[in-house]
Protein backbone atom coordinates (compact mmCIF):
# COMPACT_ATOMS: atom_id res chain seq x y z
CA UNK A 1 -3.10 26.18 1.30
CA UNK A 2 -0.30 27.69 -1.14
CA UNK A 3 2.02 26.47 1.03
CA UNK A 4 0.45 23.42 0.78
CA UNK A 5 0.43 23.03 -3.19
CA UNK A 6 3.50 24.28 -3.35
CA UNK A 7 5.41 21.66 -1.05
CA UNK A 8 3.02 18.82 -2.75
CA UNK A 9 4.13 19.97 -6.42
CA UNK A 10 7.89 19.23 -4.75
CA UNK A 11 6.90 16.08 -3.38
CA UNK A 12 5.44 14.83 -6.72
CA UNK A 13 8.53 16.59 -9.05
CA UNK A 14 10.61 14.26 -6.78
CA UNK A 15 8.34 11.00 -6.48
CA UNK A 16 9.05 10.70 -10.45
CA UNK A 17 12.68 10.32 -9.94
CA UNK A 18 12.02 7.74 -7.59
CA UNK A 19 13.01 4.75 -10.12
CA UNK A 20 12.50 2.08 -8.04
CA UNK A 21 8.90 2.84 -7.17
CA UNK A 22 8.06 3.31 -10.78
CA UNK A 23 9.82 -0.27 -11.43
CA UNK A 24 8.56 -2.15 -8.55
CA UNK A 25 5.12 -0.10 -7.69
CA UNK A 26 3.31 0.31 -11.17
CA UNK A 27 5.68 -1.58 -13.53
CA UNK A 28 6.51 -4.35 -12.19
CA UNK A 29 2.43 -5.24 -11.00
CA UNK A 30 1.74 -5.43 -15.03
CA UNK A 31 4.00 -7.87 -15.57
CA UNK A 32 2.97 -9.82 -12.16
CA UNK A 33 -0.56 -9.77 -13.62
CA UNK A 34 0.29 -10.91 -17.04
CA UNK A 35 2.64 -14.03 -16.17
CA UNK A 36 -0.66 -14.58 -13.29
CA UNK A 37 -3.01 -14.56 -16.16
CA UNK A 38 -0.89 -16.96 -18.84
CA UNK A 39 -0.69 -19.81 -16.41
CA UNK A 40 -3.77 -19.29 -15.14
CA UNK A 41 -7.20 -20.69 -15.91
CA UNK A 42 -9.68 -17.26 -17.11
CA UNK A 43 -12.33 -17.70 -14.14
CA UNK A 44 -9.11 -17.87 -11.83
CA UNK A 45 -7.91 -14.57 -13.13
CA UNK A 46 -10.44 -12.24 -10.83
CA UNK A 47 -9.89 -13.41 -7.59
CA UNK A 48 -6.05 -13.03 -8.74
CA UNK A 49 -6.37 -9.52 -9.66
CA UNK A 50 -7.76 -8.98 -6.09
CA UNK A 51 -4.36 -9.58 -4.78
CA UNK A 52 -2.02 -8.09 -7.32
CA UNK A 53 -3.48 -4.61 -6.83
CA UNK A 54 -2.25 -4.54 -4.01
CA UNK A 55 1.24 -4.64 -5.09
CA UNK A 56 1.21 -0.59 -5.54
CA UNK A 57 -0.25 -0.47 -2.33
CA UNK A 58 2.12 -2.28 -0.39
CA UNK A 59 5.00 -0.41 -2.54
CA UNK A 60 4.63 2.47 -1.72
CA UNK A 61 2.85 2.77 2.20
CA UNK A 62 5.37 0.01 3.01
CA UNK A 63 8.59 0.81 1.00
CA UNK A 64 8.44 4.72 -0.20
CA UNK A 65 6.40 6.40 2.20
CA UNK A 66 8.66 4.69 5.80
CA UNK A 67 11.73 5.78 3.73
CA UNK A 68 11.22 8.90 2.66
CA UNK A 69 9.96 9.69 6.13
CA UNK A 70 13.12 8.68 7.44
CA UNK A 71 15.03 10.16 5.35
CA UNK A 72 13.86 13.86 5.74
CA UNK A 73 14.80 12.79 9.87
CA UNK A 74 17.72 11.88 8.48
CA UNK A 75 19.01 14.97 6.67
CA UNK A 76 17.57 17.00 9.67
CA UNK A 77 14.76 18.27 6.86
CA UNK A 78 11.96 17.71 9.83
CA UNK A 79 13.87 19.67 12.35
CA UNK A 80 14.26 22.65 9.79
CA UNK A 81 10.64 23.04 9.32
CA UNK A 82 9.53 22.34 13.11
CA UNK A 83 11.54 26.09 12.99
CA UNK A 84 9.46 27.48 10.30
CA UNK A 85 5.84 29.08 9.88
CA UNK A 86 5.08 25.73 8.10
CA UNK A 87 4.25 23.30 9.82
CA UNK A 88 6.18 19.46 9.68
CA UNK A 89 2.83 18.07 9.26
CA UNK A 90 2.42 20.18 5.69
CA UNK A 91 5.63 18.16 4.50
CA UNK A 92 4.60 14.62 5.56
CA UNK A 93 0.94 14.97 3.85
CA UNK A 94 2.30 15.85 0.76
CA UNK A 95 4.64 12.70 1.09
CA UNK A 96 1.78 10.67 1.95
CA UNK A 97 -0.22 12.20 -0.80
CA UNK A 98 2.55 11.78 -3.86
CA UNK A 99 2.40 7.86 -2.33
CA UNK A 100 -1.08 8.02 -2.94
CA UNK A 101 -0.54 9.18 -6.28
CA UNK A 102 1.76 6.17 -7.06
CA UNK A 103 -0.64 3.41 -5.58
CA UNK A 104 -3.54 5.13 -8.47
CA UNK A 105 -1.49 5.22 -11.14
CA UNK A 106 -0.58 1.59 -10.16
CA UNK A 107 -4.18 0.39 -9.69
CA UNK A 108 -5.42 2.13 -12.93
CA UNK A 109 -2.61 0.51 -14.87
CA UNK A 110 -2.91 -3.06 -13.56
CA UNK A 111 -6.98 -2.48 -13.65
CA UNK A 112 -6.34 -1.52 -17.54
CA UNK A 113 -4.52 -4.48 -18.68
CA UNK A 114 -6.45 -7.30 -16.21
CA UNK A 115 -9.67 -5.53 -17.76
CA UNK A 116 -8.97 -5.57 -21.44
CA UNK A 117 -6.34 -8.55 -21.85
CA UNK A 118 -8.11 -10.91 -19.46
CA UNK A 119 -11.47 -9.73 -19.20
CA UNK A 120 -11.70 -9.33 -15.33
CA UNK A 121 -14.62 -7.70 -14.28
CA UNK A 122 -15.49 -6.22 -10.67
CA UNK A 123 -19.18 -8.03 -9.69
CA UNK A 124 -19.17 -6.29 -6.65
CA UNK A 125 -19.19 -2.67 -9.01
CA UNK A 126 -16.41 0.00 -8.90
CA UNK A 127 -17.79 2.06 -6.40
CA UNK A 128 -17.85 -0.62 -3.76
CA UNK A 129 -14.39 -1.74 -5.57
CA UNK A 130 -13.01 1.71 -4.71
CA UNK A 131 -14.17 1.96 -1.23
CA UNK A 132 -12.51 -1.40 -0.39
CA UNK A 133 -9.40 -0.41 -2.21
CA UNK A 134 -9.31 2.91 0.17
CA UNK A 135 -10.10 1.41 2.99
CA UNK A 136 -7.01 -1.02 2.53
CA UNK A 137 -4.39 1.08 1.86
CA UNK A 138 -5.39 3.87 4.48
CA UNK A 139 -4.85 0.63 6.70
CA UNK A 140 -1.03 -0.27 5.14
CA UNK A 141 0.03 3.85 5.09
CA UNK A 142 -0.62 3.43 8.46
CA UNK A 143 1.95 0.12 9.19
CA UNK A 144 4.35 2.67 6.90
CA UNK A 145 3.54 5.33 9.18
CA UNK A 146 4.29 3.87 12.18
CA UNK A 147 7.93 2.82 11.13
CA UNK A 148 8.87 5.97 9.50
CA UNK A 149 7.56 7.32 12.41
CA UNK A 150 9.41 5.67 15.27
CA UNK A 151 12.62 4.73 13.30
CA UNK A 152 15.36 5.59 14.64
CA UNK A 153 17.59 5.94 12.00
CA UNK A 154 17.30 5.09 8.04
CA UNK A 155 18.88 2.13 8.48
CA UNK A 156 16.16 0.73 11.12
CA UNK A 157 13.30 2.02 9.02
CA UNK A 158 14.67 0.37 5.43
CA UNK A 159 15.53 -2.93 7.98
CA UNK A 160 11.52 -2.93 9.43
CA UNK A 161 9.81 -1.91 5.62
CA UNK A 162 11.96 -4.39 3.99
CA UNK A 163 11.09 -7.05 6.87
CA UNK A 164 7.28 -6.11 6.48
CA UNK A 165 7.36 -5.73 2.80
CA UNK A 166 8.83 -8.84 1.21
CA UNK A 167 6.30 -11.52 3.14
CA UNK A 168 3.34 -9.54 2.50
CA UNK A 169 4.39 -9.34 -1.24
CA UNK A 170 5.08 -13.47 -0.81
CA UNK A 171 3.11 -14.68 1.29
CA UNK A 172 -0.38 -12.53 1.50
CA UNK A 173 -1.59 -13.23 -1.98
CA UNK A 174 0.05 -10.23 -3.54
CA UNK A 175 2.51 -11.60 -6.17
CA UNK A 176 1.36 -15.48 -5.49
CA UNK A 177 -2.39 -16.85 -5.25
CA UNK A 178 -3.23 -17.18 -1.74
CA UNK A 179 -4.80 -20.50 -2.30
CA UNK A 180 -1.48 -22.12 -3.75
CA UNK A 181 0.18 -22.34 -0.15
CA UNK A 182 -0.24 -24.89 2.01
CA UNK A 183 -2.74 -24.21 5.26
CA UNK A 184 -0.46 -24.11 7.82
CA UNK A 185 1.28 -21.35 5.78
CA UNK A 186 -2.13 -19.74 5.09
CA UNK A 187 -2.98 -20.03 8.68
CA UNK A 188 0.72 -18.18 9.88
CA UNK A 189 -0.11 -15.08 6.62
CA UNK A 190 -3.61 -14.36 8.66
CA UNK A 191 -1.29 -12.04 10.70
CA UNK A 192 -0.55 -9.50 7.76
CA UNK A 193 -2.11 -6.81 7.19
CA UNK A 194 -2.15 -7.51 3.18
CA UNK A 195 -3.22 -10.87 3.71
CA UNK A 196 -6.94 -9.11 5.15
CA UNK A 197 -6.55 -6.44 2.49
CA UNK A 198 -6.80 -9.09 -0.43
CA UNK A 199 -8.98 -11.03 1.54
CA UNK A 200 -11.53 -8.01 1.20
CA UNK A 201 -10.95 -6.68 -2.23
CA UNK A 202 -11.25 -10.50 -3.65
CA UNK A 203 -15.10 -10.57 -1.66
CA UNK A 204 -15.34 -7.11 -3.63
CA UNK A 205 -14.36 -8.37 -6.99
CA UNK A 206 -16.25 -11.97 -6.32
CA UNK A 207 -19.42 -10.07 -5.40
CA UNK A 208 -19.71 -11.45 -1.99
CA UNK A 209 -22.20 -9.62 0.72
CA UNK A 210 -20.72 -7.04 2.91
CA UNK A 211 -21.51 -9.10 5.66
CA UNK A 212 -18.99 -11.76 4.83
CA UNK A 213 -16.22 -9.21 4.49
CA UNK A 214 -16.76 -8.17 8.73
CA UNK A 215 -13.77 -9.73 9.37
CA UNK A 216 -11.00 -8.53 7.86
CA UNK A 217 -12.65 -4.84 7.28
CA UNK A 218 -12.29 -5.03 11.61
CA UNK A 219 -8.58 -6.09 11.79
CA UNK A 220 -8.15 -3.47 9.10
CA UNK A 221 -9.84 -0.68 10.78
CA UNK A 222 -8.15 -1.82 14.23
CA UNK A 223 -4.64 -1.89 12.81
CA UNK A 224 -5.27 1.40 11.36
CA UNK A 225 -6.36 2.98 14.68
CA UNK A 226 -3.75 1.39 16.55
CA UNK A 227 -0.89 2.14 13.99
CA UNK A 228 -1.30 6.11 13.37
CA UNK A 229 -2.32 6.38 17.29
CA UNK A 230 0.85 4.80 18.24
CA UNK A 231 2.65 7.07 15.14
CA UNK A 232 1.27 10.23 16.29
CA UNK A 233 2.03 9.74 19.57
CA UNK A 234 6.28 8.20 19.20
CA UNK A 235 7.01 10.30 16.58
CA UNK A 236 10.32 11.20 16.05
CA UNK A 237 11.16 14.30 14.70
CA UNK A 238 15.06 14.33 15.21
């Protein structure tokens, strides 16, 4: 466990000099939300919020955590401590968990300003709110997972984030309202995994039943089975 701490405190001391996650994952969200909210109507604004906290999500279990994986393969950092008492698994969970720590500063932030500037409330309550909000990005860290896993080089992993990233940030109803695209365009975003994700944090935030979230909380579950599985077992250490 000191081990542990002491490899997270590293992980965190060098997730704060990671500039472009504190632009694009928590910065860049606020300003998202507050151009959303001027040139949109008020009772618009919650259902919009839905899909903008994501943004920290998708930052950093799409962009940081695939990267950084691939990067300690890269500088042969994994291979050193498959050598070691400590195990390679100790380094990767603190990654995961300083990426965690970006997505709640992100989501407190954007939750802060949508709350107090435009008044959104969460009718489904926080504590459902929070479930939903775990739920999705355990299901995104694993997509991120699975290509910093399997990469073969840093190249290929930046290539596959970057290729996963930027339509789910587009297209899923991250940056843009879902409802502004035109169905056949809706229809084609039903494959990403963000585009379920907002789909069940908007039913949160609206207050719908459970039972009319079913769907995407099952393609969510299954893609998160599937995509550590499938990381666990093709990962590449060297």
């Amino acid at each position: 466990m000191k081990t542990f701490r002491t490899v997270l405190v590293t992980e965190l001391r060098l997730a704060t000099r990671n500039v472009d996650m504190i632009v694009f994952g928590i910065i860049f969200p606020v300003i998202v939300l507050l151009v959303t909210g001027w040139v949109s109507d008020p009772e618009d604004m919650n259902a919009n919020f839905a899909g903008i906290v994501c943004f920290g999500i998708c930052a950093a279990g799409l962009m940081m955590l695939p990267l950084t994986i691939a990067d300690y393969r890269h500088r042969k950092v994994l291979k050193r401590f498959r050598v070691t008492p400590t195990s390679p698994a100790t380094l990767l969970g603190s990654s995961a968990l300083a990426a965690c720590g970006f997505v709640a500063v992100s989501a407190v932030a954007t939750y802060l300003v949508a709350r107090f500037v435009f008044d959104v409330t969460i009718s489904g309550g926080p504590g459902r709110f929070v479930i939903a909000f775990l739920f999705v990005q355990a299901a995104i860290f694993g997509v991120g997972t699975l290509v910093g896993g399997v990469a073969s080089n840093a190249k290929v992993a930046n290539a596959l984030a970057a290729g996963l990233y930027f339509p789910m940030i587009l297209l899923s109803g991250v940056a843009v309202p879902f409802e502004v695209f035109p169905r056949p365009v809706q229809l084609a975003a039903q494959i990403l995994p963000a585009t379920q994700g907002v789909a069940l944090l908007k039913g949160v935030v609206l207050g719908e039943p459970w039972t009319g979230m079913l769907i995407p909380a099952a393609i969510l579950a299954v893609l998160g089975a599937v995509t550590y599985t499938v990381a666990v077992l093709r990962f590449r250490w060297e």
